[in-house]
Protein backbone atom coordinates (compact mmCIF):
# COMPACT_ATOMS: atom_id res chain seq x y z
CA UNK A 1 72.38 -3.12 32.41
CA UNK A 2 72.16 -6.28 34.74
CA UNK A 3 75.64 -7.36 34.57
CA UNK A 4 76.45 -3.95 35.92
CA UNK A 5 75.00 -5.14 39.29
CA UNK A 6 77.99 -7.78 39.51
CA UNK A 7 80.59 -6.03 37.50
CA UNK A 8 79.86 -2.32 38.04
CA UNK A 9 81.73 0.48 36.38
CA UNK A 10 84.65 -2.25 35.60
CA UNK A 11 82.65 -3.88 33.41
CA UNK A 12 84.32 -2.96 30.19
CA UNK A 13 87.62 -3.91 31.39
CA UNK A 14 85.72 -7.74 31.14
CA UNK A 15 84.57 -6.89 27.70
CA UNK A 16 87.32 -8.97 25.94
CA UNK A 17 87.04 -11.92 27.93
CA UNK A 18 83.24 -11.65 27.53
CA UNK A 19 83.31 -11.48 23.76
CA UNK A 20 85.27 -14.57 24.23
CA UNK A 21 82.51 -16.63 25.52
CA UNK A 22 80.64 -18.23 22.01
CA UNK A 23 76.54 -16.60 22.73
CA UNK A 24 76.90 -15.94 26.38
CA UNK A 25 74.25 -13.55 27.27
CA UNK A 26 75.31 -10.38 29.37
CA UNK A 27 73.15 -11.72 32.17
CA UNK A 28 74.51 -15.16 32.30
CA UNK A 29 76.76 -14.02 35.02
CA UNK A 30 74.34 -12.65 37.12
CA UNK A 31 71.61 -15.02 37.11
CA UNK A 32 73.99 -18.26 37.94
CA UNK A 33 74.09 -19.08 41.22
CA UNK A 34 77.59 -21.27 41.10
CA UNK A 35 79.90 -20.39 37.95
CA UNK A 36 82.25 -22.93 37.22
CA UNK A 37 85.55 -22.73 35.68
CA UNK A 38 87.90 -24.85 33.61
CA UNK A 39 91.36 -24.98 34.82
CA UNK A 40 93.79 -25.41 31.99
CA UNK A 41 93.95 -23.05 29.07
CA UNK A 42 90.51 -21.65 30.73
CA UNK A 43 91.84 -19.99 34.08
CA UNK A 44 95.36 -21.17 33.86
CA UNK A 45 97.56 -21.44 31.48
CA UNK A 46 101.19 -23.15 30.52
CA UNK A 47 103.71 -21.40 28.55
CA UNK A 48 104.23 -24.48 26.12
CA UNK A 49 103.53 -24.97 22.81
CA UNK A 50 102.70 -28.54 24.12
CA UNK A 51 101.77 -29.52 27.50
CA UNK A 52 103.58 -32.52 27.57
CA UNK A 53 106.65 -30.91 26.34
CA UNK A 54 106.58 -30.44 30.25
CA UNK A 55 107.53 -33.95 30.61
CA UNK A 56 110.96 -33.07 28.37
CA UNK A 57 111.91 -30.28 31.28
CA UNK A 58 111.51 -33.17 33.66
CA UNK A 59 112.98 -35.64 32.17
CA UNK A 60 116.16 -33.26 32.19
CA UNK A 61 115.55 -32.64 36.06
CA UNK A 62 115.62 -36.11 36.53
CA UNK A 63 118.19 -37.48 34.51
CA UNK A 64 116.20 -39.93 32.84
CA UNK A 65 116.49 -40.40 28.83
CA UNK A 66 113.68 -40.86 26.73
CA UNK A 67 111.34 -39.83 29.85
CA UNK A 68 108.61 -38.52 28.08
CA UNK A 69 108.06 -41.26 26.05
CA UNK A 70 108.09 -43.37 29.14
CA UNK A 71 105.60 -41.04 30.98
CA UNK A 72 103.28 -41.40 27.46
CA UNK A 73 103.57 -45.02 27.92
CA UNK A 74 102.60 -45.39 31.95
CA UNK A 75 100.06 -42.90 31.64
CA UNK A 76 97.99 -45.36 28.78
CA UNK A 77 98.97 -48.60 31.40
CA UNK A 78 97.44 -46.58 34.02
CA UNK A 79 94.11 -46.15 31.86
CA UNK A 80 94.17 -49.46 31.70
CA UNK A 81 94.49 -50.62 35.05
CA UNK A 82 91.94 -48.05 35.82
CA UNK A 83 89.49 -49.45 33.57
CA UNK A 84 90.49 -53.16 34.59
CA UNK A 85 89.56 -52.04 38.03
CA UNK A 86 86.12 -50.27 37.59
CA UNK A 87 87.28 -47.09 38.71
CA UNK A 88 86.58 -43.63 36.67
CA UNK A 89 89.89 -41.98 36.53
CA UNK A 90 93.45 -42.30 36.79
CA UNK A 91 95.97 -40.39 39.16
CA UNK A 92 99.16 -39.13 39.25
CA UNK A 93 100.20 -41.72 41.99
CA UNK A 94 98.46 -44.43 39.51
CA UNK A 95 100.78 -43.24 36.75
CA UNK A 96 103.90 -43.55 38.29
CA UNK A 97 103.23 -46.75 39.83
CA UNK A 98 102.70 -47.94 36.31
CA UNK A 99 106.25 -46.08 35.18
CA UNK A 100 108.09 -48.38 38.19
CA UNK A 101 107.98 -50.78 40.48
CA UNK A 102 110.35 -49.07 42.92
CA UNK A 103 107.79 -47.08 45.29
CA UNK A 104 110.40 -44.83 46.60
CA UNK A 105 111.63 -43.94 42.67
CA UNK A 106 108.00 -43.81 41.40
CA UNK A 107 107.00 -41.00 44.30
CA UNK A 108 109.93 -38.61 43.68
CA UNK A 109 108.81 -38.56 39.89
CA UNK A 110 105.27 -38.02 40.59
CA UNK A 111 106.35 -35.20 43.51
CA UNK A 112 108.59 -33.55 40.81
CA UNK A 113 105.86 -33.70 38.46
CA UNK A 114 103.55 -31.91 40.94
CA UNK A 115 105.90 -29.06 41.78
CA UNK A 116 107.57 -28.35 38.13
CA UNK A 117 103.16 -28.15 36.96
CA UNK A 118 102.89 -25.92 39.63
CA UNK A 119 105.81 -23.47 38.77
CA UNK A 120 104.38 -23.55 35.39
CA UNK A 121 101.12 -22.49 35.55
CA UNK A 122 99.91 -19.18 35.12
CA UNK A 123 96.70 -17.05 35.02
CA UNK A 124 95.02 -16.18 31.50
CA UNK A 125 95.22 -12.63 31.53
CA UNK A 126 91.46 -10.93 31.49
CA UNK A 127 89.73 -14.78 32.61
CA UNK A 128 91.47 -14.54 35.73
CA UNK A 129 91.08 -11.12 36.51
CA UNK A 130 86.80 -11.89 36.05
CA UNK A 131 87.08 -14.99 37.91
CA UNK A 132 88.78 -12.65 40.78
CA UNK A 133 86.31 -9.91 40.51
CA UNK A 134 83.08 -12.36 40.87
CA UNK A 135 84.57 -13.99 43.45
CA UNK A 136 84.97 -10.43 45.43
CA UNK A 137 81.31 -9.98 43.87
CA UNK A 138 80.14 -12.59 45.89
CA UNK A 139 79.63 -15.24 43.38
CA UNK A 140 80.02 -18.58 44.21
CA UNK A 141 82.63 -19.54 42.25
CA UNK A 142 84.56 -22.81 41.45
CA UNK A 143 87.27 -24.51 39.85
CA UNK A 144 86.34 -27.68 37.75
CA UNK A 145 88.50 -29.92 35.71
CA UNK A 146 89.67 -33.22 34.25
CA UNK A 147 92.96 -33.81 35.85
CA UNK A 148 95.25 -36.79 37.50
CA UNK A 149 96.28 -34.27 39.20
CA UNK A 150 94.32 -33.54 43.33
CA UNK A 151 92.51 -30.68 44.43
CA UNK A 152 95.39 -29.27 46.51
CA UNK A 153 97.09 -28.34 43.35
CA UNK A 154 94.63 -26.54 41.83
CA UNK A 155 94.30 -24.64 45.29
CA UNK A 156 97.99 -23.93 45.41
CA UNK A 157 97.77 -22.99 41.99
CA UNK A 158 95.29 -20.23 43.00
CA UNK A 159 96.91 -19.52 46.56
CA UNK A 160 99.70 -18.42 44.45
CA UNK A 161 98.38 -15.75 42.68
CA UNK A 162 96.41 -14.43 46.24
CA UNK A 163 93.22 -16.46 45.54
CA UNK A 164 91.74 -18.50 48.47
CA UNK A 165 88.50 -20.41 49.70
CA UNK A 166 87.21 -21.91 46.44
CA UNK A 167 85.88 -25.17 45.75
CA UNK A 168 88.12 -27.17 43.82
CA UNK A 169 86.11 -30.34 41.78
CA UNK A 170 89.11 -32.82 40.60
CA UNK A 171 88.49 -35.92 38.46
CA UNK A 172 91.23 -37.56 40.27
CA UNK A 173 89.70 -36.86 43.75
CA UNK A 174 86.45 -37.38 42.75
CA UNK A 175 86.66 -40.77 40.56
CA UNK A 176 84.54 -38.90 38.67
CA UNK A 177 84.60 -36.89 35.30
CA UNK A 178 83.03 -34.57 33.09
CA UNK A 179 84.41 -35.90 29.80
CA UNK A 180 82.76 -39.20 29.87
CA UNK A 181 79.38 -39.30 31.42
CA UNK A 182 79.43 -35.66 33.05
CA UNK A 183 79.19 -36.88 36.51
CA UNK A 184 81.49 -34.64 38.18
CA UNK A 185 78.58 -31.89 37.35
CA UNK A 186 76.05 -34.09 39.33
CA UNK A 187 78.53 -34.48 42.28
CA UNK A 188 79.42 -30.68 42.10
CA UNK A 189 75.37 -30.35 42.18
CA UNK A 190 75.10 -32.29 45.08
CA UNK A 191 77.24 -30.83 47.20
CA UNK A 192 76.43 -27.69 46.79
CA UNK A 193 72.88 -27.71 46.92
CA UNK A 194 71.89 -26.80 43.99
CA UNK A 195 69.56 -27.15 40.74
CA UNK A 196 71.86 -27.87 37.80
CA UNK A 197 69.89 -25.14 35.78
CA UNK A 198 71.35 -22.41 38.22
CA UNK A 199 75.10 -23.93 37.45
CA UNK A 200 76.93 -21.47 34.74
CA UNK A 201 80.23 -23.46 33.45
CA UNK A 202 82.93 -22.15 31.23
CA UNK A 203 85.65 -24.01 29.58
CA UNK A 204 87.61 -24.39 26.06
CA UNK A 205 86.72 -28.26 25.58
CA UNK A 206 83.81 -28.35 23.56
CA UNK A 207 82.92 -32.02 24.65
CA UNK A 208 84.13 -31.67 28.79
CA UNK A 209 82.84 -28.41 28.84
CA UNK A 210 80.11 -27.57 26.35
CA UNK A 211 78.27 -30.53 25.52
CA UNK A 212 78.77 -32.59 29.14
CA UNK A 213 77.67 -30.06 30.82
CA UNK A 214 74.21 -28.92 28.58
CA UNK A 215 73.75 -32.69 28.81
CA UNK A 216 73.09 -32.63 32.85
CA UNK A 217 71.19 -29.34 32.48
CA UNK A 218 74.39 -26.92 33.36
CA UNK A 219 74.30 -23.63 31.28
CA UNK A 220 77.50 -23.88 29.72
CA UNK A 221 79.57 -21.51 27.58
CA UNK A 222 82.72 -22.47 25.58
CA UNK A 223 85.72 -20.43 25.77
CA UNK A 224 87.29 -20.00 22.32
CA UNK A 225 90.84 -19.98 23.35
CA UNK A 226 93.33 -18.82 20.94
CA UNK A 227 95.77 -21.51 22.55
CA UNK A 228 94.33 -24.34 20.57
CA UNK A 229 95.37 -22.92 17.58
CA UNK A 230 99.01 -22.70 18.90
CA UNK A 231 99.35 -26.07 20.18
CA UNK A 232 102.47 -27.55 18.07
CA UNK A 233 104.07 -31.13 18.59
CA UNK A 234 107.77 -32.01 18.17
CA UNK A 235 109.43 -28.21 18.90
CA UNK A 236 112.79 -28.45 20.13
CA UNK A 237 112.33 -27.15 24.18
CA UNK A 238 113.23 -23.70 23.31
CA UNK A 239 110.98 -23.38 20.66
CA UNK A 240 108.05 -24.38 22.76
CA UNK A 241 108.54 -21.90 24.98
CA UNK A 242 109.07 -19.48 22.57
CA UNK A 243 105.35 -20.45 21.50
CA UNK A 244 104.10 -21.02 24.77
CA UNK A 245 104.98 -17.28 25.92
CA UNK A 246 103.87 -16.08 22.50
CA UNK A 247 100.39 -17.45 22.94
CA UNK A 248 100.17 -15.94 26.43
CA UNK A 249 101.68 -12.85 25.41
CA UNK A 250 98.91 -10.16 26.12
CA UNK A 251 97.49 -8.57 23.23
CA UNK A 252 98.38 -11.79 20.88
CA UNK A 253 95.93 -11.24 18.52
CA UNK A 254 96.93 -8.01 17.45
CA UNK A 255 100.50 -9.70 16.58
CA UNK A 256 101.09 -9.48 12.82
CA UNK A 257 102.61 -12.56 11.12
CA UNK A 258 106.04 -11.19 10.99
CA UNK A 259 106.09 -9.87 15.24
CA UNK A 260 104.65 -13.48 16.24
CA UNK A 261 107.58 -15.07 13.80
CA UNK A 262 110.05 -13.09 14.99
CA UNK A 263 108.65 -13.78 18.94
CA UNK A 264 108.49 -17.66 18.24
CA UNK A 265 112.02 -17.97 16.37
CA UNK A 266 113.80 -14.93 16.31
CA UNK A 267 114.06 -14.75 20.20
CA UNK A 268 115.28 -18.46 20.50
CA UNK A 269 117.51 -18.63 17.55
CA UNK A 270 119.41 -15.24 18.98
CA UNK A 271 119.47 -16.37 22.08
CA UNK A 272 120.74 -19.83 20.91
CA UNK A 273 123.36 -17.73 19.17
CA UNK A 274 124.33 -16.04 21.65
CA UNK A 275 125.57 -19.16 23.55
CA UNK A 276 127.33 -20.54 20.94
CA UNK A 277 129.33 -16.92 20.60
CA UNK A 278 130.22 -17.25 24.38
CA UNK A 279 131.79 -20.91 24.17
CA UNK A 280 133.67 -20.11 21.21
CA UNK A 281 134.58 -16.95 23.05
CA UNK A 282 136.00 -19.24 26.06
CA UNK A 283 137.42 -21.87 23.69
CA UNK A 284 139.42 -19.27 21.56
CA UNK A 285 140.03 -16.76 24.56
CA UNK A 286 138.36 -14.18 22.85
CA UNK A 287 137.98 -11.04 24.88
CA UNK A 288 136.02 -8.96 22.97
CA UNK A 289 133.43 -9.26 20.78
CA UNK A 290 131.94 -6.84 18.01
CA UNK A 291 127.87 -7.01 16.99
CA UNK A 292 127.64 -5.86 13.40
CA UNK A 293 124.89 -3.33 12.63
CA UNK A 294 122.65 -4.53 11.49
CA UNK A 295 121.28 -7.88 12.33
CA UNK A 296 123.77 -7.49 15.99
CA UNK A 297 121.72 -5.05 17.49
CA UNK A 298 119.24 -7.50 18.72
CA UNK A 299 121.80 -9.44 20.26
CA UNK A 300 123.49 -6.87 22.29
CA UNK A 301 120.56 -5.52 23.51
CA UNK A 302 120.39 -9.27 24.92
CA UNK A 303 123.61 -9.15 25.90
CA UNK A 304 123.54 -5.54 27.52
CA UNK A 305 120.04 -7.20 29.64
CA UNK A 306 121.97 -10.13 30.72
CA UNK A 307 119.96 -12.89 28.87
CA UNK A 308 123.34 -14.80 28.79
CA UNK A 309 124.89 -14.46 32.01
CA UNK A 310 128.48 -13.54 32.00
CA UNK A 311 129.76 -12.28 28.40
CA UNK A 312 132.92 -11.06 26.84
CA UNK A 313 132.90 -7.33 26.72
CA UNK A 314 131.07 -6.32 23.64
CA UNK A 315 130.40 -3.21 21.35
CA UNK A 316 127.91 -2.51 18.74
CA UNK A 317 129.86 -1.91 15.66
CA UNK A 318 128.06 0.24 12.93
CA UNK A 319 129.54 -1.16 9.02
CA UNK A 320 128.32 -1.32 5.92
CA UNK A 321 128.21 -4.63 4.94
CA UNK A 322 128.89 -4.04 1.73
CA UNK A 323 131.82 -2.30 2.39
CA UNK A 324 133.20 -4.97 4.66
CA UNK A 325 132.69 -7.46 2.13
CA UNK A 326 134.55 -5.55 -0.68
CA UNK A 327 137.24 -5.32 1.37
CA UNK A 328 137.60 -8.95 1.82
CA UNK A 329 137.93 -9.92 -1.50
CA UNK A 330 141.26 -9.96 -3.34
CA UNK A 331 143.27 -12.09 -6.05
CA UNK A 332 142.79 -15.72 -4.11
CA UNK A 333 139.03 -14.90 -3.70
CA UNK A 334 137.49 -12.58 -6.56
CA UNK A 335 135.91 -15.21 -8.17
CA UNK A 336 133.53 -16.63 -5.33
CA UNK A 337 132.18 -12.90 -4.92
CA UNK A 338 131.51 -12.51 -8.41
CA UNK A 339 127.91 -13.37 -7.79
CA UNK A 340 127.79 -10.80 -4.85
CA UNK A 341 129.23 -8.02 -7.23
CA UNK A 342 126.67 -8.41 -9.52
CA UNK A 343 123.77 -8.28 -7.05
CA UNK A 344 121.26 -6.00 -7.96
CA UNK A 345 123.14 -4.85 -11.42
CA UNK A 346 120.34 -6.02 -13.86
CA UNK A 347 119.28 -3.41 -16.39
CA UNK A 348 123.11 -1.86 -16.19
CA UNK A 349 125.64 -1.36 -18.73
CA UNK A 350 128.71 -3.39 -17.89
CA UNK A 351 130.67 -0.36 -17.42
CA UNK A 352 128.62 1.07 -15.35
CA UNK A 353 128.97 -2.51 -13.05
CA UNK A 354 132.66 -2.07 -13.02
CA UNK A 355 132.39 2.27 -12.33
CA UNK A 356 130.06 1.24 -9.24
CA UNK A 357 132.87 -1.20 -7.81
CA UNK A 358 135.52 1.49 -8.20
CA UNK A 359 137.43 -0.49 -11.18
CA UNK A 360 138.29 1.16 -14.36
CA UNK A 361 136.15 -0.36 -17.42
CA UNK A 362 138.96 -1.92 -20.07
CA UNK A 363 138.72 -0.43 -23.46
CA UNK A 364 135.77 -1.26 -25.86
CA UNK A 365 137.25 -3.40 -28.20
CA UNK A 366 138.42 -5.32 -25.00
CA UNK A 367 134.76 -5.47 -23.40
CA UNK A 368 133.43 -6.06 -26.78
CA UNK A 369 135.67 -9.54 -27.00
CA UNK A 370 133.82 -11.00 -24.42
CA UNK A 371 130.47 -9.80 -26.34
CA UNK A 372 129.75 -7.33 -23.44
CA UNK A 373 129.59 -3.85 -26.13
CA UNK A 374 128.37 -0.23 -24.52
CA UNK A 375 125.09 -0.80 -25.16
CA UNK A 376 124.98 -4.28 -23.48
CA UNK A 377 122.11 -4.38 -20.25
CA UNK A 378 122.91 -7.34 -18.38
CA UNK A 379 120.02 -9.15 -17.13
CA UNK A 380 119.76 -12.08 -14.51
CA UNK A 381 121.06 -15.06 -15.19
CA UNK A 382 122.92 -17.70 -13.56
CA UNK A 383 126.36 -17.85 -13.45
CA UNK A 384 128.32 -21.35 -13.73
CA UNK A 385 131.25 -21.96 -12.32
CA UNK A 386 132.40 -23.05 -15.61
CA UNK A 387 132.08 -19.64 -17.09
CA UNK A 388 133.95 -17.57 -14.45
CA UNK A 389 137.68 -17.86 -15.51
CA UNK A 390 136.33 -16.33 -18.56
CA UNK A 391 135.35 -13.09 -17.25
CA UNK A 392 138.75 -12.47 -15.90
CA UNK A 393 141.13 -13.66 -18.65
């Protein structure tokens, strides 16, 4: 096989990411002579349900309320202006400048911008790992993408993770882009000397990378990234990084619904749980605290890895729940558990209710005067308050 002439004996470990790529032939690889990459949700990803839920964390960091909204805004004023002024795209400095009028103010934001993106991008899995391997092939390859954002970023990005000495293409540097016209594939052409035909490009936009790029003559592939499907608006900050890692979490399509459930909510709810346990622990000078098999376990295990910092001492207690709860009911309380007693009784005889909850059944004549005889099954209903007192007269 061809491709074994890039990817050698390794080249199953690619077979994922491969399969990935919608009707890329198995010598596309080899035959290219540059092979461009995507940056975000291609090579790199975020662990967000929403990229701009980014702007919540810094809106936090800088003390600001309502920032992402404000960010929203400037970022559609600095289209604007950009447009107003002939030029082809907008950039980070541009943005900010359209959030203030205090220089000093607007270049902190757009510095802590830069640095919290880069501490939150991270490679996707098996992409990276081919990107890598071509690169130590020696492939030509590059980084491409539609960003505010400059080149130096994306190099950090990469510097990061041990990658160095590849082209990065930015819209923002460039004043060029592939989204609208494609002409960042024409500059990336240009400068490196070479046909647009011999040009491979990979990305998960089907417009910036699929159709652009076919357009200027690029053979382009689209990367059907499973992230698009996650993207969800309006999640609490926790939540969306309960997604974000969940969509990034390495074998994610082998999750069944219940695992990626339980990896979206379960962790953050727990772990939101957790906190609340440990102020009412300070508040109420609690010293100890007891996890109740079974639906504690989870959260000792949290505790026990230190997901919460400093913690009363704690111990996982093993209960019945039932049991617990029958021994909290008495005189004041019977007939709120009434409900609870009956759980799971249809198809019994009433005296075979009352045996199972350790209470002697009355005489017949006694059970028959509430029209419950020996041969009654009791079947589900609902119980009204109303009718309570007259179980227990």
């Amino acid at each position: 096989m061809l491709m074994n002439t890039i990817l050698g004996p390794e080249f199953n470990r690619f077979a994922e990411a491969i399969e990935s790529f919608k009707d890329l032939p198995v010598t596309a690889l080899n035959d290219a002579e540059v092979i461009s990459f995507d940056f975000f949700d291609t090579l790199f990803t975020r662990p967000l349900a929403d990229p701009e839920d980014a702007f919540d964390i810094l809106g936090k960091q800088l003390g600001i309320d309502n920032f992402k909204t404000k960010r929203q805004s400037a970022q559609v004023e600095a289209f604007r202006q950009m447009s107003a002024s002939g030029k082809k795209e907008i950039t980070i400095a541009g943005i900010y400048a359209a959030f203030t009028h205090d220089v000093q103010a607007a270049e902190k934001m757009a510095n802590a911008e830069y640095q919290l993106e880069l501490n939150l991008v991270e490679p996707n899995g098996i992409i990276f790992e081919l990107f890598k391997h071509l690169k130590e092939a020696g492939k030509t390859v590059i980084v491409t993408s539609d960003m505010y954002l400059p080149a130096r970023f994306f190099e950090q990005a990469l510097e990061k993770y041990g990658v160095t000495g590849v082209a990065v293409f930015s819209s923002a540097d460039e004043n060029a882009t592939k989204r609208d016209s494609g002409e960042l594939f024409d500059i990336i052409a240009r400068r490196l000397n070479v046909s647009t035909d011999q040009i491979l490009h990979v990305g998960d936009n089907e417009l910036s990378d699929v159709i652009r790029p076919r357009e200027k003559g690029l053979l382009a592939y689209h990367y059907c990234s499973h992230y698009l499907s996650t993207i969800c608006k309006g999640l609490p900050l926790s939540l969306s990084f309960a997604q974000g890692m969940l969509k990034s979490h390495e074998g994610y399509h082998d999750l069944q619904t219940y695992k990626s459930l339980g990896f979206t909510y379960g962790g953050a709810a727990s772990l939101g749980f957790l906190k609340w346990i440990k102020a009412q622990a300070v508040a109420q000078q609690i010293d100890h605290v007891f996890f109740l098999s079974r639906d504690g376990y989870v959260m000792q295990k949290m505790v026990e890895r230190g997901d919460v910092g400093d913690f009363p001492d704690s111990t996982y207690f093993y209960g019945s729940r039932t049991a617990l709860t029958l021994a909290t009911i008495n005189d004041q309380n019977f007939l709120q558990f009434i409900p609870f007693l009956l759980s799971g009784a249809e198809g019994l005889q009433p005296r075979e209710v009352l045996e199972r909850i350790g209470v002697v059944p009355p005489a017949p004549e006694i059970m028959a005067s509430f029209g419950l005889s020996a041969e009654t099954a009791l079947r589900k209903v609902r119980i009204s308050r109303s009718f309570l007192p007259k179980l227990t007269r």
